[in-house]
C-alpha atoms as a PDB file:
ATOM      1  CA  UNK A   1       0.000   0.000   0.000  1.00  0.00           C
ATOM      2  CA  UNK A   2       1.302   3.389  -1.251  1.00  0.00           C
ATOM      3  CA  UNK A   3       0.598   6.258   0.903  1.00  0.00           C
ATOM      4  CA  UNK A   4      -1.495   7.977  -1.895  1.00  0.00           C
ATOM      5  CA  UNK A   5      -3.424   5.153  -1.700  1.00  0.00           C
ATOM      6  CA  UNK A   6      -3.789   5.547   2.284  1.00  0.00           C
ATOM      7  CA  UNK A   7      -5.681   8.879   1.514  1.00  0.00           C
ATOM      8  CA  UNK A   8      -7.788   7.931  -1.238  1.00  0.00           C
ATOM      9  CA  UNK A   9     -11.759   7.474  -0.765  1.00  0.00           C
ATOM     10  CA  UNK A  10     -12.959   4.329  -1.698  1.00  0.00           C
ATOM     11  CA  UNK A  11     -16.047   5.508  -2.286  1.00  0.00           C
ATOM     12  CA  UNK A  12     -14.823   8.021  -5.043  1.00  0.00           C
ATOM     13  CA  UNK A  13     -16.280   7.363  -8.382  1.00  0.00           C
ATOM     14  CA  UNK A  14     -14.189   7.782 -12.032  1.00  0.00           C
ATOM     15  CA  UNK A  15     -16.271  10.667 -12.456  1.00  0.00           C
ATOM     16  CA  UNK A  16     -15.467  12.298  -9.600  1.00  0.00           C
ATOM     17  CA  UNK A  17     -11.608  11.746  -9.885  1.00  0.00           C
ATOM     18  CA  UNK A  18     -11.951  13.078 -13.242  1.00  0.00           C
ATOM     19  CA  UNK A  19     -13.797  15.908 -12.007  1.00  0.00           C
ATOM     20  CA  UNK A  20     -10.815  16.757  -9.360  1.00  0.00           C
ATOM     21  CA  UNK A  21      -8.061  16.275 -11.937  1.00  0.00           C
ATOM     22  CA  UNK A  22     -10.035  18.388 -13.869  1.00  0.00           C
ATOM     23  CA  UNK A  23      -9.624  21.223 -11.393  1.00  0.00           C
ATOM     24  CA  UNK A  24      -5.884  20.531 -10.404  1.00  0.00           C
ATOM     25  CA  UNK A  25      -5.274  20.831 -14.230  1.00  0.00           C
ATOM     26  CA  UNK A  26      -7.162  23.835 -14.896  1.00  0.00           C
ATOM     27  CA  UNK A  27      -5.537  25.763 -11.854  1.00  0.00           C
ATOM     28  CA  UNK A  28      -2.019  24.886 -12.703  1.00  0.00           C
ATOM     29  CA  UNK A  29      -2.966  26.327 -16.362  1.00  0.00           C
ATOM     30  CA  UNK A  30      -4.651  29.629 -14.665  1.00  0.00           C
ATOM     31  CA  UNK A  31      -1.313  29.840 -12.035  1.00  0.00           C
ATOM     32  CA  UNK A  32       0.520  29.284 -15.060  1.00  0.00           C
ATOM     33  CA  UNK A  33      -0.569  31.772 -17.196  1.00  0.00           C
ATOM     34  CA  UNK A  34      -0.866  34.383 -14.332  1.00  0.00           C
ATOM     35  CA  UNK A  35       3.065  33.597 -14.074  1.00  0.00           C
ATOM     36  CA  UNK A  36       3.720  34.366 -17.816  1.00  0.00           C
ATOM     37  CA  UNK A  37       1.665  37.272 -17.938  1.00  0.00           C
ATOM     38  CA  UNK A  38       3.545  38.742 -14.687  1.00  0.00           C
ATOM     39  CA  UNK A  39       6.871  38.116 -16.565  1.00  0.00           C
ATOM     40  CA  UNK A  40       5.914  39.447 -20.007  1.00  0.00           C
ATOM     41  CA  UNK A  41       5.648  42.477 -18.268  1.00  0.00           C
ATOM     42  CA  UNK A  42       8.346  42.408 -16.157  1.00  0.00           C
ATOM     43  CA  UNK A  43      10.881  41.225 -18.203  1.00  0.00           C
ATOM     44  CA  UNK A  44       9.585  43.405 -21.529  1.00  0.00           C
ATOM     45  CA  UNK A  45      13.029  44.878 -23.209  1.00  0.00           C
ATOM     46  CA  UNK A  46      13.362  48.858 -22.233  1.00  0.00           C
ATOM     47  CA  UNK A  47      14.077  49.131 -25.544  1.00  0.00           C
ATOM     48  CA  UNK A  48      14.628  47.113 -28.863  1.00  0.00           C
ATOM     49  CA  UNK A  49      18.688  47.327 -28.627  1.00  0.00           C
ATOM     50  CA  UNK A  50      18.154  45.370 -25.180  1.00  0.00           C
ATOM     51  CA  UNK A  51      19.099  42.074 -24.821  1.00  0.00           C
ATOM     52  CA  UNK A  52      15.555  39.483 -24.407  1.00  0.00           C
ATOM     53  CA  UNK A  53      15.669  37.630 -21.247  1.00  0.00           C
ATOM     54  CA  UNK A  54      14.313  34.132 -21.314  1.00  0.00           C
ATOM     55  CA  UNK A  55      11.375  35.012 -18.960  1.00  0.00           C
ATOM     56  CA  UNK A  56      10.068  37.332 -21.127  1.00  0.00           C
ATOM     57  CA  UNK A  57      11.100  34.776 -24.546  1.00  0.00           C
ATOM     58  CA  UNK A  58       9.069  31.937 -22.449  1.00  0.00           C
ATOM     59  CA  UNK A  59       6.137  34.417 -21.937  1.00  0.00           C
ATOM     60  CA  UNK A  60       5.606  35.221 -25.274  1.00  0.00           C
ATOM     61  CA  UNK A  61       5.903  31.621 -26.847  1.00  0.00           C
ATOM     62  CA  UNK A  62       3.577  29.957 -24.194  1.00  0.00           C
ATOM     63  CA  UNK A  63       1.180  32.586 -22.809  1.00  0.00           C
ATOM     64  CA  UNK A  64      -1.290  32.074 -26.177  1.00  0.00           C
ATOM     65  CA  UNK A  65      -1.219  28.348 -25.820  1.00  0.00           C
ATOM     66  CA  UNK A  66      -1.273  28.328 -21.896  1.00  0.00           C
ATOM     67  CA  UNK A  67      -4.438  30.682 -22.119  1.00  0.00           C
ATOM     68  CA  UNK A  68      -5.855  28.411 -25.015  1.00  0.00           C
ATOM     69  CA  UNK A  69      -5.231  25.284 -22.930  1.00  0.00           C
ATOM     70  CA  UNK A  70      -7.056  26.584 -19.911  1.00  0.00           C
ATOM     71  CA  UNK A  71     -10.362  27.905 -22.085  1.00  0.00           C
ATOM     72  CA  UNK A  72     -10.566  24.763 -23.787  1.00  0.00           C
ATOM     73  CA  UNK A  73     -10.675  22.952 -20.129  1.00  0.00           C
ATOM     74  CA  UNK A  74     -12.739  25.626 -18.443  1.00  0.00           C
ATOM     75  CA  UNK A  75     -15.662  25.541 -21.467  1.00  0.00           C
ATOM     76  CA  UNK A  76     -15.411  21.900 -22.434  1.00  0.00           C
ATOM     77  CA  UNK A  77     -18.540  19.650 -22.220  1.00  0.00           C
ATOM     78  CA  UNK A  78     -18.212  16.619 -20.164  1.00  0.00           C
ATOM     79  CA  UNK A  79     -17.598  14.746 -23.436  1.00  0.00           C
ATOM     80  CA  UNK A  80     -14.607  17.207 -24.499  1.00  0.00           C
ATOM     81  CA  UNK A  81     -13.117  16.610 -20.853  1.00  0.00           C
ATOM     82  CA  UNK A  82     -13.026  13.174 -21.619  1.00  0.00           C
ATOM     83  CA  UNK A  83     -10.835  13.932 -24.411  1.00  0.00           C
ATOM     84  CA  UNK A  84      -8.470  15.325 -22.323  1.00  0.00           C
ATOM     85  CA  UNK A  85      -8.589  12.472 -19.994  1.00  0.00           C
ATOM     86  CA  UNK A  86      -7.623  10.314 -22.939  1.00  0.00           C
ATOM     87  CA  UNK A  87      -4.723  13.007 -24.039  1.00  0.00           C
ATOM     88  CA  UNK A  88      -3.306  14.829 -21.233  1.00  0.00           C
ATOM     89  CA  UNK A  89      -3.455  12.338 -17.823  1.00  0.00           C
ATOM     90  CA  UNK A  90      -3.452   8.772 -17.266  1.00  0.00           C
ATOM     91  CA  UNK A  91      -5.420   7.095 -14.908  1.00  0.00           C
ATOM     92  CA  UNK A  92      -4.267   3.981 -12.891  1.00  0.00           C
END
């Protein structure tokens, strides 16, 4: 016996873990994207001599994507979110 299997609810349905991983997924995407934004800003060049750090290169690749990501979770029907049970986690 693992210990994430110590804390687990026997009683908790597929649907429901889906549900949760769901939420854990679409947070880290929000935190996520909050981050980039913050360093897009942050890190911006003063001016376009300056040299680009790689917060702000990071930022502007993944921001669109991360923010694309998270609306497709957020406003997905119950069958898209199945798609992304298929695509982006694995259950045991």
């Amino acid at each position: 016996m693992n210990a994430d299997s110590m804390h687990e609810d026997p009683t908790t349905t597929p649907a429901r873990q889906t549900g949760e991983k769901a939420r854990m997924c679409q947070k880290t995407l929000d935190n996520y994207a909050r981050l980039l934004r913050g360093w897009k800003n942050k890190y911006a060049p003063w001016s376009p001599e300056s040299e680009l750090d790689v917060h702000f290169v990071e930022a502007c690749c993944w921001l669109d994507y991360v923010e694309y990501l998270a609306d497709s979770l957020a406003f997905s029907n119950p069958k898209q979110r199945m798609g992304w049970r298929t695509h982006w986690w694995r259950t045991a």
